[in-house]
C-alpha atoms as a PDB file:
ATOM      1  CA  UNK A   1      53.844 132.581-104.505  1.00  0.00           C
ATOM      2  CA  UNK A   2      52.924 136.128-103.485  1.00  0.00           C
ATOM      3  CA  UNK A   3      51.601 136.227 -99.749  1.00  0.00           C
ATOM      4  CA  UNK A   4      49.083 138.853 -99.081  1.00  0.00           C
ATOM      5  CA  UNK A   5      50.267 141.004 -95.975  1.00  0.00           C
ATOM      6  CA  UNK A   6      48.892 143.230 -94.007  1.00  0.00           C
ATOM      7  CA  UNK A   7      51.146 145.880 -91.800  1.00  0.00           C
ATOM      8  CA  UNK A   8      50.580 147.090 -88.440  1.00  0.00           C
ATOM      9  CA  UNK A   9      52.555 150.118 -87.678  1.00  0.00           C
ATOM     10  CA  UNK A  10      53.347 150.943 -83.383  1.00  0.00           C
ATOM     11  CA  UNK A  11      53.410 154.490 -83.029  1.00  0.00           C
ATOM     12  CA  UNK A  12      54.868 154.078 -79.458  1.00  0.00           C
ATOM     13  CA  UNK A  13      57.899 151.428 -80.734  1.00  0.00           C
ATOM     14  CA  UNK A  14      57.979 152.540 -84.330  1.00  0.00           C
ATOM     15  CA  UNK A  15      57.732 148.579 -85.278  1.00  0.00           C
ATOM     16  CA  UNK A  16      56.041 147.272 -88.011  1.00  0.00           C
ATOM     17  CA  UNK A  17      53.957 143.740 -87.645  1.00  0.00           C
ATOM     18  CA  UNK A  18      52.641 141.399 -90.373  1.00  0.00           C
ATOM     19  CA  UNK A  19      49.667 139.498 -91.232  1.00  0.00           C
ATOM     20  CA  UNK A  20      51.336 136.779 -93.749  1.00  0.00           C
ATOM     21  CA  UNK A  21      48.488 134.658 -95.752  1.00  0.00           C
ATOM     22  CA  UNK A  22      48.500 132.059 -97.857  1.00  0.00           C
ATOM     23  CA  UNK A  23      47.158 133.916-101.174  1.00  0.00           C
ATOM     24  CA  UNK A  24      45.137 129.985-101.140  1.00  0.00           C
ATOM     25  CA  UNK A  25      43.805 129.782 -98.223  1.00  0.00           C
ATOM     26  CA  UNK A  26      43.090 131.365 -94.595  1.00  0.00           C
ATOM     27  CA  UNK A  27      46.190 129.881 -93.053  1.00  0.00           C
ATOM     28  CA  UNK A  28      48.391 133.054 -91.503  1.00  0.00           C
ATOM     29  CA  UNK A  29      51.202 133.768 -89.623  1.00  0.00           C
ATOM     30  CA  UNK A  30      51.837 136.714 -87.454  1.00  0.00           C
ATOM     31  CA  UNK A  31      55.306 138.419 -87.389  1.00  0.00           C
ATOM     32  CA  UNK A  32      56.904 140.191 -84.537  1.00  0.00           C
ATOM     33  CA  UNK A  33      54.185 141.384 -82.683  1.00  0.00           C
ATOM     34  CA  UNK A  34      54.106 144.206 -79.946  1.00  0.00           C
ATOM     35  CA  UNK A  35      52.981 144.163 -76.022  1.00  0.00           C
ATOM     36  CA  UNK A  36      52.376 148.056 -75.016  1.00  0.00           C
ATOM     37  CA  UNK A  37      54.047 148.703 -72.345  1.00  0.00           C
ATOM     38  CA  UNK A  38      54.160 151.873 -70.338  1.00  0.00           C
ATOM     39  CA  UNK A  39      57.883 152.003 -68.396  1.00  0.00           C
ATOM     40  CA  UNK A  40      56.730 154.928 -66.237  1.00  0.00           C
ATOM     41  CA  UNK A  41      53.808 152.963 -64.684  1.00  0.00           C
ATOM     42  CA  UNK A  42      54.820 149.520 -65.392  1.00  0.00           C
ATOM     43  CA  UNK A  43      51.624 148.801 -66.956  1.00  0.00           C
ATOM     44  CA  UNK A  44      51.396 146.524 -70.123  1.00  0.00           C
ATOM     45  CA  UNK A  45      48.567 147.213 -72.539  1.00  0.00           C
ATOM     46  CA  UNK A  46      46.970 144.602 -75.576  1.00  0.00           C
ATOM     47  CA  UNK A  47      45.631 147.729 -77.951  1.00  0.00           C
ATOM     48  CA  UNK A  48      48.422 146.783 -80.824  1.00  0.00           C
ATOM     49  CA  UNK A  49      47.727 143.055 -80.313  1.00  0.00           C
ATOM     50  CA  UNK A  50      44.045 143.229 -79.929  1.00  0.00           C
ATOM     51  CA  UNK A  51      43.955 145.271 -83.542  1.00  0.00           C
ATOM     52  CA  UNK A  52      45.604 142.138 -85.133  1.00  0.00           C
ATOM     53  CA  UNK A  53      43.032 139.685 -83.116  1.00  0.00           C
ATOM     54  CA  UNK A  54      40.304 141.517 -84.691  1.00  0.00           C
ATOM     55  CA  UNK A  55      41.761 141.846 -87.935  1.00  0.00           C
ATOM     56  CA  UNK A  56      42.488 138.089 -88.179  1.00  0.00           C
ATOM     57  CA  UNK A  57      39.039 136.911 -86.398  1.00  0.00           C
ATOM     58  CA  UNK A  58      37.354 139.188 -89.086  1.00  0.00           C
ATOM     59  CA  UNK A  59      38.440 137.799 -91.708  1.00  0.00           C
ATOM     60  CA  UNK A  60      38.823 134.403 -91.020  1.00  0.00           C
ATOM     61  CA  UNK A  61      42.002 133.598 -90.978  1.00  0.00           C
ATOM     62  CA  UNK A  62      44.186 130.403 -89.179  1.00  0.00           C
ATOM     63  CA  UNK A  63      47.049 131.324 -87.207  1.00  0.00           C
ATOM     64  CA  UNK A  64      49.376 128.849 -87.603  1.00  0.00           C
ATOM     65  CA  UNK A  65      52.618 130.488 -86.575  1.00  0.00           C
ATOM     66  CA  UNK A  66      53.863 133.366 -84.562  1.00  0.00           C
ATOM     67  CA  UNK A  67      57.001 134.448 -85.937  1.00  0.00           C
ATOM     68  CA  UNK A  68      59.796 136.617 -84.106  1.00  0.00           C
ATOM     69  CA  UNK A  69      62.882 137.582 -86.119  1.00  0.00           C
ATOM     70  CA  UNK A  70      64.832 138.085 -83.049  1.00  0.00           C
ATOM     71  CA  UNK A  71      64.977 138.952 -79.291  1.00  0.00           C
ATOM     72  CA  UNK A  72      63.898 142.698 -79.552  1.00  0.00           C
ATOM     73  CA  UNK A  73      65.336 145.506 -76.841  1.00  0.00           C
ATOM     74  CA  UNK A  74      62.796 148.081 -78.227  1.00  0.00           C
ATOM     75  CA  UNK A  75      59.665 146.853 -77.861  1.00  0.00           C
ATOM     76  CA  UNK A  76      57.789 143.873 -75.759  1.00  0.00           C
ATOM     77  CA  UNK A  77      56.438 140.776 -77.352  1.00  0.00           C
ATOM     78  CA  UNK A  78      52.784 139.494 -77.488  1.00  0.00           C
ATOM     79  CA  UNK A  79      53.246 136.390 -78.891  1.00  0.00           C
ATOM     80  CA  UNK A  80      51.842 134.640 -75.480  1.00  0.00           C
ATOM     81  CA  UNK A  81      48.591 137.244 -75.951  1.00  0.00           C
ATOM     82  CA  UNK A  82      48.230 136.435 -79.606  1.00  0.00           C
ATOM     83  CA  UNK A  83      48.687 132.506 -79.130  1.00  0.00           C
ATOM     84  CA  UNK A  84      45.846 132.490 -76.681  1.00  0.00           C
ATOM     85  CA  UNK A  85      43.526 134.081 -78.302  1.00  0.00           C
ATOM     86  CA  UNK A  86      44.308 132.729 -81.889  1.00  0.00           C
ATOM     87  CA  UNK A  87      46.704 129.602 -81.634  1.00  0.00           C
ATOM     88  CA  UNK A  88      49.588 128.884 -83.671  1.00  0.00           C
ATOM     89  CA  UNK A  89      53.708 127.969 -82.638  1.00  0.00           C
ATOM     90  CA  UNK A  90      55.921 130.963 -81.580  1.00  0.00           C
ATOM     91  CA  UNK A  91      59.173 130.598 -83.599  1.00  0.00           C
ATOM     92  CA  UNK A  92      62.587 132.081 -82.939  1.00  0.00           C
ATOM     93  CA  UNK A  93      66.044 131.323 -84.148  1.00  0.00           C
ATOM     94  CA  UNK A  94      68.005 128.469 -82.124  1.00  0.00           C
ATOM     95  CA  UNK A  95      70.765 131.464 -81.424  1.00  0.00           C
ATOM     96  CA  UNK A  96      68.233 132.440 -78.587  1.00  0.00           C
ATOM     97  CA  UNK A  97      70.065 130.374 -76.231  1.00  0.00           C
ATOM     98  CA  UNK A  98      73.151 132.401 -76.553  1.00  0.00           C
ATOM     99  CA  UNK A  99      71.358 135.389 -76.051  1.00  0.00           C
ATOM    100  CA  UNK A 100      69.312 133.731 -72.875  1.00  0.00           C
ATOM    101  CA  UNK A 101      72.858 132.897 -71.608  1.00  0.00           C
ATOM    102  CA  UNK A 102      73.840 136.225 -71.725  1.00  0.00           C
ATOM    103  CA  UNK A 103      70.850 137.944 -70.747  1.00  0.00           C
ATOM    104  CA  UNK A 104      70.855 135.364 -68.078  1.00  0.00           C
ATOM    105  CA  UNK A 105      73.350 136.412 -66.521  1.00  0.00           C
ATOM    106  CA  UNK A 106      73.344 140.854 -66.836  1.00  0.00           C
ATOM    107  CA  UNK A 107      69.592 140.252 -65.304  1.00  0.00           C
ATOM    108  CA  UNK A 108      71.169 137.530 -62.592  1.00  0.00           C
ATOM    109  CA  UNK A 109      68.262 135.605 -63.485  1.00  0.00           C
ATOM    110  CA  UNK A 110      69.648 132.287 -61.263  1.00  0.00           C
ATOM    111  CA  UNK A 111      69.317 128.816 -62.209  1.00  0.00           C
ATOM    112  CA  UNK A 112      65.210 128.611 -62.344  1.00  0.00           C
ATOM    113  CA  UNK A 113      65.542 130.411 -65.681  1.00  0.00           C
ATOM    114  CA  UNK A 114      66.076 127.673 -68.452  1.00  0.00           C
ATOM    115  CA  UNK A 115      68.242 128.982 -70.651  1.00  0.00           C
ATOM    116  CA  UNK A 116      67.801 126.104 -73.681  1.00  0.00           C
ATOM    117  CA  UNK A 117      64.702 127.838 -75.685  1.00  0.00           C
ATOM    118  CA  UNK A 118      62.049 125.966 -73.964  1.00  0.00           C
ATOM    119  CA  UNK A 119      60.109 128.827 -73.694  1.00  0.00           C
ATOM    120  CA  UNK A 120      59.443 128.830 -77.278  1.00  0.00           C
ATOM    121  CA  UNK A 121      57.794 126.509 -79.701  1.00  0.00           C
ATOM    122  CA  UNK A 122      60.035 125.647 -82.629  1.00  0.00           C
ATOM    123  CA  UNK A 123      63.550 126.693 -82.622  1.00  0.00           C
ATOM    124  CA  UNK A 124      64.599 127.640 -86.501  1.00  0.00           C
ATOM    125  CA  UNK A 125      68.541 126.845 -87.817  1.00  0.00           C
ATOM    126  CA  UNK A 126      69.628 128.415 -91.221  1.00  0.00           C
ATOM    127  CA  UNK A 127      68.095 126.125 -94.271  1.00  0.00           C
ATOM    128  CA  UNK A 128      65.081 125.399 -92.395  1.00  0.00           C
ATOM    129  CA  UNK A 129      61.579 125.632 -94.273  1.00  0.00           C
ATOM    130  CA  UNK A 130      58.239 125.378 -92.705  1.00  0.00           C
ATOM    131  CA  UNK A 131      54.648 126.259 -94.644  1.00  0.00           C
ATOM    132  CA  UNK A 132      51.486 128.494 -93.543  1.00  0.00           C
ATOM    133  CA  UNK A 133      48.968 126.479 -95.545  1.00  0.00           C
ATOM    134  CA  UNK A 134      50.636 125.638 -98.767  1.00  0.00           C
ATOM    135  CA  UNK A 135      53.277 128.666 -98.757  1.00  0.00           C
ATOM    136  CA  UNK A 136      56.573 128.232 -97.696  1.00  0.00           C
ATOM    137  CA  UNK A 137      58.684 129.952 -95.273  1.00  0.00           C
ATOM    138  CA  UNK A 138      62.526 129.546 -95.808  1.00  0.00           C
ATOM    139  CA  UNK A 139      64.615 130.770 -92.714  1.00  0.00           C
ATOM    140  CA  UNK A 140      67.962 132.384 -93.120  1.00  0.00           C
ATOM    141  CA  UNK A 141      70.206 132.891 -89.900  1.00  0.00           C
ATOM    142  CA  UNK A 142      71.130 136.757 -90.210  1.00  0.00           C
ATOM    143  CA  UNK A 143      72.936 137.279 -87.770  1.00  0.00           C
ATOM    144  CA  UNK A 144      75.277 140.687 -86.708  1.00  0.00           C
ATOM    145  CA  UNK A 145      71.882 142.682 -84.923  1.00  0.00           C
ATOM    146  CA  UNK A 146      72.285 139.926 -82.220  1.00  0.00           C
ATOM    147  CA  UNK A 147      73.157 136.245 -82.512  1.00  0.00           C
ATOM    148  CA  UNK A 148      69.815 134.921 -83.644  1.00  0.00           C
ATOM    149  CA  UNK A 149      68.693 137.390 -86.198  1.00  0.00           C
ATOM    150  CA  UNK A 150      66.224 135.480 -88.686  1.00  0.00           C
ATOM    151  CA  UNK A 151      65.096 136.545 -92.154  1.00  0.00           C
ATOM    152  CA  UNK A 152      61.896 134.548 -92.956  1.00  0.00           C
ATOM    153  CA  UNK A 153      61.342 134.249 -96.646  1.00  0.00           C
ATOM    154  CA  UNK A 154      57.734 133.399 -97.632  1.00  0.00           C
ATOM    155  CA  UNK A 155      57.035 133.508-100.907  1.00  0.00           C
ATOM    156  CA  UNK A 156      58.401 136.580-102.549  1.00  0.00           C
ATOM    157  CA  UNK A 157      58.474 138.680 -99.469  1.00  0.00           C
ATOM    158  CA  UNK A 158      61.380 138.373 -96.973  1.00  0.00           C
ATOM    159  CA  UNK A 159      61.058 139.986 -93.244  1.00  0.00           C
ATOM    160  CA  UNK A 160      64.699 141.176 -92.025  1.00  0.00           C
ATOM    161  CA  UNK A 161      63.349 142.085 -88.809  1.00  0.00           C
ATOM    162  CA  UNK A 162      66.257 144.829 -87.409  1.00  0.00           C
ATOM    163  CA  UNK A 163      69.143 143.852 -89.868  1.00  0.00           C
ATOM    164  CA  UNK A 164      67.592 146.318 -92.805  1.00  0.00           C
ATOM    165  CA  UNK A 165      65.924 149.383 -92.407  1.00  0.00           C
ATOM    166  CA  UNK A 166      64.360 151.437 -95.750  1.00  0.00           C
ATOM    167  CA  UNK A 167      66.973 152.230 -98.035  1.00  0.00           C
ATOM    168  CA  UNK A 168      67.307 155.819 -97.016  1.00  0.00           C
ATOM    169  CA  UNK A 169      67.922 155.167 -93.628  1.00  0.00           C
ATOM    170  CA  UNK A 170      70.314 152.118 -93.916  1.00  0.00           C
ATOM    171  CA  UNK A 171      71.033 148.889 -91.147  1.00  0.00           C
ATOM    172  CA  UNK A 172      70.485 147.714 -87.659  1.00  0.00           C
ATOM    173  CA  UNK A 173      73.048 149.258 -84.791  1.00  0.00           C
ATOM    174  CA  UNK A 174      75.376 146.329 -83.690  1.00  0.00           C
ATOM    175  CA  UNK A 175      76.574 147.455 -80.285  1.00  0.00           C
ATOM    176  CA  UNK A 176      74.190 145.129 -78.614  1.00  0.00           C
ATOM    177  CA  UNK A 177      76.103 141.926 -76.293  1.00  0.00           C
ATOM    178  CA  UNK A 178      77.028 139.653 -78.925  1.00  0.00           C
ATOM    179  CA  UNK A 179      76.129 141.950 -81.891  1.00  0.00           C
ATOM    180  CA  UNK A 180      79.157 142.116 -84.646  1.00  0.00           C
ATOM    181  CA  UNK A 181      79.295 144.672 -88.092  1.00  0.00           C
ATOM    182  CA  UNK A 182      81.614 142.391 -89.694  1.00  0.00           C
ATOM    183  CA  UNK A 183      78.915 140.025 -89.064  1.00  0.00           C
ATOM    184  CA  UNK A 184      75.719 141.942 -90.096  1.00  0.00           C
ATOM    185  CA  UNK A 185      77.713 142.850 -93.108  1.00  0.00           C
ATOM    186  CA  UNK A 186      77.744 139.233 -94.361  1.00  0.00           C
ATOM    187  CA  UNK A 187      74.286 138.509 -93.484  1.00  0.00           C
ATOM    188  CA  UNK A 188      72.687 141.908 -95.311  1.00  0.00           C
ATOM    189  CA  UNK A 189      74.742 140.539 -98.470  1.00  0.00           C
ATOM    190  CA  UNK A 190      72.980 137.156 -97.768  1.00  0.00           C
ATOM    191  CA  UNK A 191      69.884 138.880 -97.931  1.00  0.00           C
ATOM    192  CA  UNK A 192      71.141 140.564-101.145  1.00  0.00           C
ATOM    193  CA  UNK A 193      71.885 137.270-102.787  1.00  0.00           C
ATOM    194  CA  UNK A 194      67.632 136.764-103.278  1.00  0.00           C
ATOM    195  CA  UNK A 195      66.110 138.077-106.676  1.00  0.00           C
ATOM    196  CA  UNK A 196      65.720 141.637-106.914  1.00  0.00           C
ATOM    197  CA  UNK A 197      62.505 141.887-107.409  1.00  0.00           C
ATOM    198  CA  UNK A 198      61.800 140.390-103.352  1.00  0.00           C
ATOM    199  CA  UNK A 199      60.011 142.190-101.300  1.00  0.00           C
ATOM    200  CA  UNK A 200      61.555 143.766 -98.140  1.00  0.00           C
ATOM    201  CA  UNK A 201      59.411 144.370 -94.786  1.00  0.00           C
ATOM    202  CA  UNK A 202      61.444 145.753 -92.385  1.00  0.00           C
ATOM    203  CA  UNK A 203      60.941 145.891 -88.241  1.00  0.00           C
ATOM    204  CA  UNK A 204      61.183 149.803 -87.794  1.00  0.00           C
ATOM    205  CA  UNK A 205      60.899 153.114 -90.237  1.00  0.00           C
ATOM    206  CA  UNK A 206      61.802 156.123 -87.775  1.00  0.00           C
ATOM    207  CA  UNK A 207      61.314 158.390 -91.336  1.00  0.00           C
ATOM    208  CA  UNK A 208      64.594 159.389 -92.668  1.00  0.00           C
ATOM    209  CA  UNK A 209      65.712 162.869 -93.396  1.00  0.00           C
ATOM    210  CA  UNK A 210      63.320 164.464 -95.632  1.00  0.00           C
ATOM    211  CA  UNK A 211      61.021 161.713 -95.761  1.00  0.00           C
ATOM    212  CA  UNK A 212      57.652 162.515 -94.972  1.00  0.00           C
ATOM    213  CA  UNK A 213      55.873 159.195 -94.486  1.00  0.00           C
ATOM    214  CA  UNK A 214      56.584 156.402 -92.769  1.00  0.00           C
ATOM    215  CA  UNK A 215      57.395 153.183 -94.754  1.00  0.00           C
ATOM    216  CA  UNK A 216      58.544 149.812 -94.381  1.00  0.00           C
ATOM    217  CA  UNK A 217      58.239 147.860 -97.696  1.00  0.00           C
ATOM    218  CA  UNK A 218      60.923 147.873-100.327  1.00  0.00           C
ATOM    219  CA  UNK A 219      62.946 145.529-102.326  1.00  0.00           C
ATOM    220  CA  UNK A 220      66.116 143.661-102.530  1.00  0.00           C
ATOM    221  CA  UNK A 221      66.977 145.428-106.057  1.00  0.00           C
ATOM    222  CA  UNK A 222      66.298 149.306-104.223  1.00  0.00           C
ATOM    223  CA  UNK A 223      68.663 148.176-101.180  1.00  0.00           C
ATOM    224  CA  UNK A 224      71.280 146.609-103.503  1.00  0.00           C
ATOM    225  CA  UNK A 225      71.291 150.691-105.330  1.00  0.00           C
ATOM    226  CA  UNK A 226      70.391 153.081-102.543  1.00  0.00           C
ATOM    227  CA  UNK A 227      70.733 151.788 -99.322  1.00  0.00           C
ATOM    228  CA  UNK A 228      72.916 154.760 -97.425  1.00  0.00           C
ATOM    229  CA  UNK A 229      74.844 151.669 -95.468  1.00  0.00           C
ATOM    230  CA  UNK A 230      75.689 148.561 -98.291  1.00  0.00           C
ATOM    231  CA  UNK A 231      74.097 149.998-101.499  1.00  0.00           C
ATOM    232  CA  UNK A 232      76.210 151.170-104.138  1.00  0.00           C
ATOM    233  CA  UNK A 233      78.562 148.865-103.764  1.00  0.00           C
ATOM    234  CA  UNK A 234      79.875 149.931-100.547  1.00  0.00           C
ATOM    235  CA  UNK A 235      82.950 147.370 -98.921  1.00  0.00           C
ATOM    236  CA  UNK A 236      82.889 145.806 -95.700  1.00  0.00           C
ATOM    237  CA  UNK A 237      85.533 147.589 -94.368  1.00  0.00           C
ATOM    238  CA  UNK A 238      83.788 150.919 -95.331  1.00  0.00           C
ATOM    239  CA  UNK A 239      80.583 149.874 -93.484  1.00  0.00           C
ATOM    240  CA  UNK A 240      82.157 148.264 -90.215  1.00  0.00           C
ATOM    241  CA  UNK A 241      83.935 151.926 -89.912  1.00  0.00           C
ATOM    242  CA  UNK A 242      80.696 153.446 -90.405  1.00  0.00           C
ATOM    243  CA  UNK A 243      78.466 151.355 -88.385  1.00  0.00           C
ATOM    244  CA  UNK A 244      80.788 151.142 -85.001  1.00  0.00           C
ATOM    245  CA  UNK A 245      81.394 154.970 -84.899  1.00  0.00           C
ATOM    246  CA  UNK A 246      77.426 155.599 -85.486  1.00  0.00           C
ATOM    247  CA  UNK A 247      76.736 152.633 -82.956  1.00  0.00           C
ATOM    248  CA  UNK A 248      79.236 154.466 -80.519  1.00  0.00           C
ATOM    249  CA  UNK A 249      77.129 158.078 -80.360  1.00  0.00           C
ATOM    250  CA  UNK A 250      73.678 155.775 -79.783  1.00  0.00           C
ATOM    251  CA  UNK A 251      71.929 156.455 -76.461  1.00  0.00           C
ATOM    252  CA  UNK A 252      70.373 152.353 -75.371  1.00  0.00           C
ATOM    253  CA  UNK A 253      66.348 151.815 -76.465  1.00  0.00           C
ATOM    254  CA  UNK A 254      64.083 153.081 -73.724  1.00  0.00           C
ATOM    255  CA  UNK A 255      62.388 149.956 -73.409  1.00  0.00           C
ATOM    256  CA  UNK A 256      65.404 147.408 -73.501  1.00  0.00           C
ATOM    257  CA  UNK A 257      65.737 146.460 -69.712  1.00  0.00           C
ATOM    258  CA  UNK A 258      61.895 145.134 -69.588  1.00  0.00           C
ATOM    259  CA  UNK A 259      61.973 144.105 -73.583  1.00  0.00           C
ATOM    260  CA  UNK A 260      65.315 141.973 -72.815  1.00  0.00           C
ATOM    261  CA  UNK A 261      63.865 140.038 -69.421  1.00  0.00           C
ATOM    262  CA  UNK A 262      60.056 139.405 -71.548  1.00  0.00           C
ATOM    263  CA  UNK A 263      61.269 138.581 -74.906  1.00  0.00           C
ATOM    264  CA  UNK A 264      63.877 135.867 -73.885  1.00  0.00           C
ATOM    265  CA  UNK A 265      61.007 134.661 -72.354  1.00  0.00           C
ATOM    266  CA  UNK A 266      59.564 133.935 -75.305  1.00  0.00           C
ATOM    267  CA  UNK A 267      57.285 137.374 -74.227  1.00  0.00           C
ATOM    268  CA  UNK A 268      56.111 135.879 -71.167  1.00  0.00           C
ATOM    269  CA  UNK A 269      56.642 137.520 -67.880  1.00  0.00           C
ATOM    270  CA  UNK A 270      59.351 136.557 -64.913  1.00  0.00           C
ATOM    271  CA  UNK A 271      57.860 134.114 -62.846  1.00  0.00           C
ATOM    272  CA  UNK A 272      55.154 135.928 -60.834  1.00  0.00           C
ATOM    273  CA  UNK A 273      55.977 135.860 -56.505  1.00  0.00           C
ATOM    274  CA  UNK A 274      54.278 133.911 -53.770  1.00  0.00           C
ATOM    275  CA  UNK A 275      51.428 136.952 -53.595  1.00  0.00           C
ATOM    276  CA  UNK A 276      50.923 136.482 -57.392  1.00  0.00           C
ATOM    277  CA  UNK A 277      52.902 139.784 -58.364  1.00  0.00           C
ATOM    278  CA  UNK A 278      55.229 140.072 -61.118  1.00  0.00           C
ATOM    279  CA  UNK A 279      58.423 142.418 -60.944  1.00  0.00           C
ATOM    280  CA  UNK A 280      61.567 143.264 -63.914  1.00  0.00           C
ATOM    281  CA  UNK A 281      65.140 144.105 -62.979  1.00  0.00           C
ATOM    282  CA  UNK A 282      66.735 146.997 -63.572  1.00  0.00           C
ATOM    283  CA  UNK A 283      70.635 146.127 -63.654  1.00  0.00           C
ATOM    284  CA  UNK A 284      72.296 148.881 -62.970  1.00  0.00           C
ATOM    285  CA  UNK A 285      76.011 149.585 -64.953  1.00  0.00           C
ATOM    286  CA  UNK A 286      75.318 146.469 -66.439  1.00  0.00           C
ATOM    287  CA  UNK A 287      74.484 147.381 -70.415  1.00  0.00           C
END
């Protein structure tokens, strides 16, 4: 089956989201959707997330899940937002509890904070398969980004979240706690393993050299040729040299302390205090 979906590019984060529908019905699922957040002022803003709400009221459609292909340190979730306003489960890979128990701990987040994926609806392990309407979605643990890096196949599309970018500008960084190249290595040929006629949507396009537009859709036949990381038959121990002396000169997101403390959450905010106000950590030496 060929899912129609729609893209929703975040000039702020430079992430893509997705509109996935059944090509049979209204049913829909919403991946990896952003919370604007302005670090300066500490003020969140629903613009990005509203656009989708409208876009998915207007025509129709049934949100049945909200999909996140990992816990991101670039931009803040809305999945909380979007689930109010248009239902659906908020899905995650069951690797998130290694990355609450680490994340735990750098933000000294104490005992109150449940560190077992509660906070989320369905918790996916490699094989799984769940449907939006009658279309499948096949979930493959890619990990090497973080611990609980998802690709969610649906139909002849597959979302790779971080793990690939557009062929000219190549794979996710892996310096991240609990991030490995060996390991993303293996996963991006996992990905490679699907037909190459599969269509790619990736998380982020930051427009690679000489590239004029911004893009985010390809497939697994133009990564297998041209991807400046793995295409071309490039070996593992070619890339892992490559990708930990690039991940080595990267300066850390500018969002990642309040995306971290949100997104484990499922994209729901620290516990508010006793006068109702809600605050984020900054740990300092700490990442």
């Amino acid at each position: 089956m060929t899912p129609e979906v729609t893209s929703f590019f975040d000039d702020a984060t430079n992430t893509i989201s997705y509109v996935v529908r059944d090509p049979n019905g209204t049913a829909c699922a919403i991946v990896d959707s952003v919370l604007d957040f302005d670090y300066s002022s500490g003020r969140t803003d629903t613009k990005s997330a509203d656009e989708i709400i409208a876009f998915v009221k207007e025509k129709g459609y049934d949100c049945q899940w909200l999909l996140e292909t990992h816990v991101h340190a670039d931009h803040l979730s809305a999945a909380p937002y979007l689930q109010e306003a248009l239902g659906g489960k908020i899905g995650i890979g069951d690797r998130i509890k290694i990355v609450q128990d680490t994340f735990g701990k750098v933000f000294n987040e104490g005992t109150e904070f449940q560190r077992d994926g509660s906070q989320f609806d369905q918790l996916f392990v490699d094989g799984d398969s769940v449907h939006i309407g009658q279309l499948r979605v096949d979930v493959l643990h890619t990990p090497g980004h973080t611990p609980a890096c998802l690709t969610y196949v649906i139909g002849d599309a597959a979302f790779v979240g971080d793990t690939l970018f557009m062929p000219d500008f190549g794979t996710a960084r892996c310096d991240f706690p609990g991030g490995s190249s060996e390991t993303l290595f293996d996963s991006v040929q996992k990905i490679l393993t699907l037909p190459d006629e599969t269509r790619i949507f990736v998380g982020h396009d930051y427009k690679a050299p000489g590239r004029d537009e911004f893009a985010w859709e390809t497939t697994v036949g133009a990564q297998k040729e041209a991807n400046v990381h793995v295409g071309a038959g490039k070996t593992k121990e070619e890339f892992v040299e490559m990708r930990d002396s690039r991940d080595a000169t990267l300066a850390m997101p500018k969002l990642i302390i309040p995306s971290l403390q949100v997104n484990m959450r499922a994209g729901n905010m620290p516990e508010p205090d006793e006068k109702g106000d809600v605050f984020l950590k900054v740990p300092v030496n700490k990442i």
